[in-house]
Protein backbone atom coordinates (compact mmCIF):
# COMPACT_ATOMS: atom_id res chain seq x y z
CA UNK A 1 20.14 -5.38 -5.32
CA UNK A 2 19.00 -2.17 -3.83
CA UNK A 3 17.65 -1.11 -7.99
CA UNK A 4 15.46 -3.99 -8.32
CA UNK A 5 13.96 -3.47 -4.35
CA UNK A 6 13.30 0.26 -5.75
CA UNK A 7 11.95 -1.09 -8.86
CA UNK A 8 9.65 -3.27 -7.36
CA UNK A 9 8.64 -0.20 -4.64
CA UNK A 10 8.05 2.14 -7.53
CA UNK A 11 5.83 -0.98 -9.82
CA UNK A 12 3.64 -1.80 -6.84
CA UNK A 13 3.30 2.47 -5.53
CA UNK A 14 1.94 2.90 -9.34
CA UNK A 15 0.01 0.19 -9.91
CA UNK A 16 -0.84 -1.09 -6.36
CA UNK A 17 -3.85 1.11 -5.94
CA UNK A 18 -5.13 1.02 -9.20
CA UNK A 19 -5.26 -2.67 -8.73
CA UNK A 20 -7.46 -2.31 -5.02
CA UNK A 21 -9.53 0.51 -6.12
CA UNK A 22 -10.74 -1.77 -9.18
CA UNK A 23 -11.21 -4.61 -6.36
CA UNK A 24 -13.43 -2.05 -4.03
CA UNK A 25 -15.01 -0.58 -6.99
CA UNK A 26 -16.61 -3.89 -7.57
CA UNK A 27 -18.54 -3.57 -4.63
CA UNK A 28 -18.92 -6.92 -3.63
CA UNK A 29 -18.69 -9.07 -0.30
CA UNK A 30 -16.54 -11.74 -1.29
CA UNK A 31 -13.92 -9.27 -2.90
CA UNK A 32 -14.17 -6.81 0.52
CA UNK A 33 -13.41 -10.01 2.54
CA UNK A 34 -10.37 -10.89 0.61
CA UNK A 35 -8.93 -7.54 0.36
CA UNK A 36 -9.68 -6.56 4.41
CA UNK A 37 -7.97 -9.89 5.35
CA UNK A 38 -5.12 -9.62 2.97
CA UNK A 39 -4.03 -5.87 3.83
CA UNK A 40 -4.72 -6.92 7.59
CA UNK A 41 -1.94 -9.59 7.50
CA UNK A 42 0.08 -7.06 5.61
CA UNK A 43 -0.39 -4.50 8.96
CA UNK A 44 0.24 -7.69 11.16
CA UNK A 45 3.02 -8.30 8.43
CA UNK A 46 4.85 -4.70 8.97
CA UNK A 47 4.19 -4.02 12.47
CA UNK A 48 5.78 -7.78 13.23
CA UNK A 49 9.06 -6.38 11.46
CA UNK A 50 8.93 -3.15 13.18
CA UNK A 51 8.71 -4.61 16.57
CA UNK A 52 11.38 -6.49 15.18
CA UNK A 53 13.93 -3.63 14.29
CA UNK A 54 13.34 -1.72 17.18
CA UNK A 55 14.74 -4.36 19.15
CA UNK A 56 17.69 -5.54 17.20
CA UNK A 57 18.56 -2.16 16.14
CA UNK A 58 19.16 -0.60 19.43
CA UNK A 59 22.70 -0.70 19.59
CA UNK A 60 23.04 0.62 15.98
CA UNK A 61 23.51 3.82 14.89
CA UNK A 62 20.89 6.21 15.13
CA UNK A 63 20.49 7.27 11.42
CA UNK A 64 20.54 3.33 10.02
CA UNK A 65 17.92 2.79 12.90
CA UNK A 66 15.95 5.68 12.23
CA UNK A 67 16.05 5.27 8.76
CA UNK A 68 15.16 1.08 8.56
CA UNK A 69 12.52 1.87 11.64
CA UNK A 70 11.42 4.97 10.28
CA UNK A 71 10.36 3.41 6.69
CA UNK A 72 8.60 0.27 7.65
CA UNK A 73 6.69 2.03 10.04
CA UNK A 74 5.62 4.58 7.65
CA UNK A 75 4.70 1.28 5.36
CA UNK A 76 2.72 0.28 8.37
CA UNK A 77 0.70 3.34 8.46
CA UNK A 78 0.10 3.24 5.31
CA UNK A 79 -1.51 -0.47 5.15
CA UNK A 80 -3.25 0.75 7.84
CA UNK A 81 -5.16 3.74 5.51
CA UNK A 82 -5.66 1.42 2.99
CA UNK A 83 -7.46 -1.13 5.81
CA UNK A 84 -9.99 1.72 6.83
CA UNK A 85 -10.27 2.55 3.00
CA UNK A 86 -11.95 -1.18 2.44
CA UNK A 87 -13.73 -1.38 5.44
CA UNK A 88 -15.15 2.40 4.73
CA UNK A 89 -16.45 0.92 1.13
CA UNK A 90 -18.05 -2.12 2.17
CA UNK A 91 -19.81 -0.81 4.80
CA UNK A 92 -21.01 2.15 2.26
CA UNK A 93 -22.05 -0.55 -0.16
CA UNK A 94 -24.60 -2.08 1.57
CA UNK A 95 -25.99 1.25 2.89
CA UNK A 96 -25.92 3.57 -0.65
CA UNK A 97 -29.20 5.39 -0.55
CA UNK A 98 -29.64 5.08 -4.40
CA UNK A 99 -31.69 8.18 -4.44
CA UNK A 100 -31.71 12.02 -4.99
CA UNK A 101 -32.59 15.11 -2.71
CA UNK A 102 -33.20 18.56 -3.55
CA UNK A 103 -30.44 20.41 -1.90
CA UNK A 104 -29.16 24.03 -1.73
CA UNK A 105 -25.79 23.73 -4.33
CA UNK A 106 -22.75 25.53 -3.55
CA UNK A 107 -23.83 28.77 -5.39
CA UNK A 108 -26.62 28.54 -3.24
CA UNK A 109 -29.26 27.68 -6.09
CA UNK A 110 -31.93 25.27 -5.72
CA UNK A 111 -30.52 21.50 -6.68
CA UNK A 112 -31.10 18.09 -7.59
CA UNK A 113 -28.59 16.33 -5.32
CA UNK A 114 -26.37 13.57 -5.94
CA UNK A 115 -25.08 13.38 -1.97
CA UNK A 116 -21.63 12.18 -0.86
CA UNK A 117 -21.81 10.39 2.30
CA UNK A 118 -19.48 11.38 5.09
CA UNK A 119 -17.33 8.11 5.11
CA UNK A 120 -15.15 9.60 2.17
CA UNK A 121 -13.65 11.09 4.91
CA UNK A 122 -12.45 7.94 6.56
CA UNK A 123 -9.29 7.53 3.82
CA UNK A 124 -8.04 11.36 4.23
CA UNK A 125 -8.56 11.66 7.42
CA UNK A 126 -7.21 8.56 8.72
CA UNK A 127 -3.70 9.58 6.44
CA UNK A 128 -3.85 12.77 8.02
CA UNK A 129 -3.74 11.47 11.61
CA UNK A 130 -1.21 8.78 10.66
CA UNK A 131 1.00 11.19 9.41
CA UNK A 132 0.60 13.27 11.82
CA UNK A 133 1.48 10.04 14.63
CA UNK A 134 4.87 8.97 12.51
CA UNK A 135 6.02 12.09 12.76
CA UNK A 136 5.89 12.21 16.58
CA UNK A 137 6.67 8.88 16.65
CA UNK A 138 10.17 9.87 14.76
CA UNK A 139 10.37 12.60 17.16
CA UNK A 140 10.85 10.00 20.00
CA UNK A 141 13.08 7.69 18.17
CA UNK A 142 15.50 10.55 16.60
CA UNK A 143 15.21 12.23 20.69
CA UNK A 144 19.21 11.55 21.41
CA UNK A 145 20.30 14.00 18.54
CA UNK A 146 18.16 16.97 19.11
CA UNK A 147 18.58 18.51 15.59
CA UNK A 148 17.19 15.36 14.39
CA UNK A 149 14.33 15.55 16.70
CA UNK A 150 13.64 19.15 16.14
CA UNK A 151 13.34 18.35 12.49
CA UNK A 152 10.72 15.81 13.13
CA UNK A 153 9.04 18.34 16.02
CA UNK A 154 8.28 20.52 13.12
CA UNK A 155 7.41 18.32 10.88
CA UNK A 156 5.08 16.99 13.02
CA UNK A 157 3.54 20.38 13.65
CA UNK A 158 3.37 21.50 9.95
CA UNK A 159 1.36 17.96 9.40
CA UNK A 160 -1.35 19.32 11.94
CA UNK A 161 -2.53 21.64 8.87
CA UNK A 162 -3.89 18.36 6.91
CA UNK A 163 -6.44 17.95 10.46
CA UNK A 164 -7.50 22.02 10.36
CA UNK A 165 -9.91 21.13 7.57
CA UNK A 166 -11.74 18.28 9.68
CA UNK A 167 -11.18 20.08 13.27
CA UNK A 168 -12.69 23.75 11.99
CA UNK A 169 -15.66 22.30 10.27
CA UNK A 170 -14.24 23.44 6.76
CA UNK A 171 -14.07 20.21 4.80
CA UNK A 172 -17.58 19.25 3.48
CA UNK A 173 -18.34 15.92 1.47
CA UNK A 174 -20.54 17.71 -0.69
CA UNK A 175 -21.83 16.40 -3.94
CA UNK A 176 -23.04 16.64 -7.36
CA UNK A 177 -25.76 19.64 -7.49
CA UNK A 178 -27.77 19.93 -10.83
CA UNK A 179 -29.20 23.19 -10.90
CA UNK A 180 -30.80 24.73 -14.25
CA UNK A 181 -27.94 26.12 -15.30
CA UNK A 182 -24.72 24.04 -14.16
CA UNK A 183 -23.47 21.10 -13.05
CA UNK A 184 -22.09 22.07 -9.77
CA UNK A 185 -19.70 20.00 -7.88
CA UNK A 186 -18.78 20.02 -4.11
CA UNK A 187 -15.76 18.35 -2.22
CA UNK A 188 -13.34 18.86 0.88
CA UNK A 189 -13.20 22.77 0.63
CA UNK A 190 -13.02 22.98 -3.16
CA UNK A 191 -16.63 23.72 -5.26
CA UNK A 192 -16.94 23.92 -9.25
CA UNK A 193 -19.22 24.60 -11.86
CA UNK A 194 -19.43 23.19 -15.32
CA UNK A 195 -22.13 25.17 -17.25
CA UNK A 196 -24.64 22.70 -18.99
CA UNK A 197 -23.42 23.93 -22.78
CA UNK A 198 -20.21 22.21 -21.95
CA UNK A 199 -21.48 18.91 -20.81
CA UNK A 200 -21.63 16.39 -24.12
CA UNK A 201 -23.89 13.86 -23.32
CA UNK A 202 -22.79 11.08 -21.18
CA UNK A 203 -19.67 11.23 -19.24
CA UNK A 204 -17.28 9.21 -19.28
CA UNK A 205 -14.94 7.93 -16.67
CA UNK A 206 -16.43 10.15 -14.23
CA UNK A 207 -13.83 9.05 -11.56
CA UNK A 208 -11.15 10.97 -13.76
CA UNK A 209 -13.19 14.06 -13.91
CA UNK A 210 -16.14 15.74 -15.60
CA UNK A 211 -14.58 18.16 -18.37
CA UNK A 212 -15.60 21.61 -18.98
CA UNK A 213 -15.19 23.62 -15.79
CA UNK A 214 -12.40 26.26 -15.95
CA UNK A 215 -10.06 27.94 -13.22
CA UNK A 216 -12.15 30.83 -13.15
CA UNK A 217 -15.56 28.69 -12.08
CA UNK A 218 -13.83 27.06 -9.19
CA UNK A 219 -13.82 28.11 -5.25
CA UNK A 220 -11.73 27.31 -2.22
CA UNK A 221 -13.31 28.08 1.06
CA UNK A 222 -10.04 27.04 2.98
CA UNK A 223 -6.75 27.43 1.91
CA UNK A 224 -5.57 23.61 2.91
CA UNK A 225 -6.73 21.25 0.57
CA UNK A 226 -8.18 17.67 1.74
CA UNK A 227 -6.40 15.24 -1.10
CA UNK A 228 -8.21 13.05 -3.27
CA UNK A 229 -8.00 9.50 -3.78
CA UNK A 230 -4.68 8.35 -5.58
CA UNK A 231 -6.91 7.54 -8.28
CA UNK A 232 -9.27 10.06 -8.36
CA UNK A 233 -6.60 12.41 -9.83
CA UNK A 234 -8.57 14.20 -12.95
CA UNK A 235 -7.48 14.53 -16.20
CA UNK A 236 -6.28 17.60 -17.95
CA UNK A 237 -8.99 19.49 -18.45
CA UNK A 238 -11.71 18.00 -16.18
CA UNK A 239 -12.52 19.16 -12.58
CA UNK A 240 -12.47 16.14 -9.82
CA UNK A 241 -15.47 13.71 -8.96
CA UNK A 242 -14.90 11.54 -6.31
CA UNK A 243 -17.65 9.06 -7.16
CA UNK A 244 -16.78 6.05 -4.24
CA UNK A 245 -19.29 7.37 -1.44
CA UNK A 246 -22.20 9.57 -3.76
CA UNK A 247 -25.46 8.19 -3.42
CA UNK A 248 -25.47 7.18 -6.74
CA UNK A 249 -23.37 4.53 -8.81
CA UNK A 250 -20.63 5.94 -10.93
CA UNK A 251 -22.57 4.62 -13.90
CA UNK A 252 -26.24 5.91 -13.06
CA UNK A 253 -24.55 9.13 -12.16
CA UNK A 254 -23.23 9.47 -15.82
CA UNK A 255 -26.94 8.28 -16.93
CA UNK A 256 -28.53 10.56 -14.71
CA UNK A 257 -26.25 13.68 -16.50
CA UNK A 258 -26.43 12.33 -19.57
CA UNK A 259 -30.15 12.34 -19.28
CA UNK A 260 -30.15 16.46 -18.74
CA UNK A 261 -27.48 17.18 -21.22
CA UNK A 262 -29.40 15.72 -24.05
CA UNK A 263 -33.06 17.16 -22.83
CA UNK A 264 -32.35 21.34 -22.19
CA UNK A 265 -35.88 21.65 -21.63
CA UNK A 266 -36.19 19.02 -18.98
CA UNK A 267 -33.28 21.58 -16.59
CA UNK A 268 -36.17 23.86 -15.92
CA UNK A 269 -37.32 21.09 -13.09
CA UNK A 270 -33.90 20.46 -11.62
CA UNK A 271 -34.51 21.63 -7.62
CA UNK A 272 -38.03 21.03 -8.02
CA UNK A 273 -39.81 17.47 -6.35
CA UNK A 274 -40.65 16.44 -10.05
CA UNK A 275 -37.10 16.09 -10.57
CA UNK A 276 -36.60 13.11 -7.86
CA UNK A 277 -38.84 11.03 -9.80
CA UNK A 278 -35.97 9.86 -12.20
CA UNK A 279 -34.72 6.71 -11.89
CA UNK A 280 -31.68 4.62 -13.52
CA UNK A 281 -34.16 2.19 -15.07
CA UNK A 282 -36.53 5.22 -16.79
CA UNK A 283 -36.76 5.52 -20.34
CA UNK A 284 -33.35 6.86 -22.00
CA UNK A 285 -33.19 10.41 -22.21
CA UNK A 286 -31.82 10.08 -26.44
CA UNK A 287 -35.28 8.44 -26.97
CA UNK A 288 -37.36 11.13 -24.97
CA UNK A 289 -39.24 14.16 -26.28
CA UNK A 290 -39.15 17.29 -24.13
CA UNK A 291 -42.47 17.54 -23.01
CA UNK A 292 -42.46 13.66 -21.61
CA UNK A 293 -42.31 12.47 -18.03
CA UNK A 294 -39.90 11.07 -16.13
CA UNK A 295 -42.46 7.53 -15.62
């Protein structure tokens, strides 16, 4: 019995939010409504049955109550995270810019700017605080054995370091920064650089990474990391693009790379105003000559 409950925990953990990002991804109203009601009746669903075992655990002992408590409200939280998640890409669909800036990139060189809006901090930082709250929250159930509690008191303080990030002003959204000679890439407190030579055409998949960086191009400007989406884990070899909140589509993003990697000469006007004046719907770079214009 308790196999197949751990079988079905570890199917729906692994393919669970593949499933919902593929939903949000879609990016339209119908699918937002369906998923926001669903995983709200799931929070109504756990914190029912928490309520629940609070109550008619009271009398049991304190490590079957802390541990049947302690997991469905941890299951709570985490419906929760997934909640703000939808809500955070909905309301970013309907306001996505669809344009580019000139921007200084991480290196400080002058950049054509793929933005990432602020809201991709609503997932991260919403986990961080929720992780942050169970583990007080199993401070105050585990308070009648004090080792227990003292565990859980340091947990909870060790799960602070996820918020430093956010409360010093460390974590940026950043971007994607095209400058002449890189693509330069900017998110949470991590930067990269993947020199131009390395890009090959049109990237693929850019939500599992855009190959051709290396350790040595990278920077850190804090050493706590903010985590990346589940399924915005790269692959070997490629350095991580979160693509949910840029101010570009996934796809036109790719386009809009693909566009410099297969015109060198066109690079010279990345950071310049002549550079904003590409759009998804211009003429593909393959069938361009150097010396054309972007209209």
């Amino acid at each position: 019995m308790i196999g197949s409950y751990a079988s079905a925990g570890a199917w729906g953990a692994r393919y669970g939010p593949v499933l919902i990002r593929r939903m949000l991804d879609r990016e339209r109203s119908g699918t937002y409504v369906v998923l926001v009601l669903a995983e709200l009746a799931l929070v109504a669903a756990f914190a029912g049955v928490l309520v629940a075992l609070l109550i008619v655990t009271r009398d049991d002992p304190l490590w079957l109550r802390a541990l049947g408590v302690g997991t469905v409200a941890m299951a709570t939280c985490g419906a929760v995270v997934w909640v703000v998640e939808a809500a955070a890409r909905w309301s970013w669909s309907v306001r996505r810019p669809e344009r580019l800036v000139l921007a200084a990139a991480p290196s400080g060189a002058a950049s054509t700017a793929v933005l990432r809006s602020r809201a991709s901090f609503a997932t991260p930082l919403t986990n961080a605080i929720l992780v942050t709250a169970w583990c007080a929250f199993m401070v105050v159930l585990t308070a009648p054995v004090p080792w227990a509690a003292v565990v859980f008191g340091l947990a909870t303080l060790a799960s602070c370091a996820r918020l430093a990030p956010f409360a010093l002003g460390r974590a940026s959204a950043g971007g994607v920064y095209l400058t002449p000679t890189a693509v330069e890439l900017r998110w949470g407190v991590r930067s990269a650089s993947v020199p131009w030579e390395t890009v090959r055409g049109t990237p693929d998949d850019l939500a599992h990474g855009l190959a051709g960086a290396t350790d040595a191009t990278g920077d850190r400007a804090f050493p706590v990391d903010v985590p990346l989406d589940v399924t915005d884990q790269p692959f070997a070899g490629r350095v991580a693009v979160p693509v949910a909140y840029l101010w570009l589509r996934a796809d036109e993003l790719s386009e809009l790379i693909g566009w410099y990697a297969a015109q060198p000469a066109l690079r010279a006007r990345l950071g310049t105003q002549e550079s904003l004046a590409w759009r998804p719907t211009a003429p593909s770079a393959v069938t361009m000559a150097d010396g054309d214009t972007f209209s």
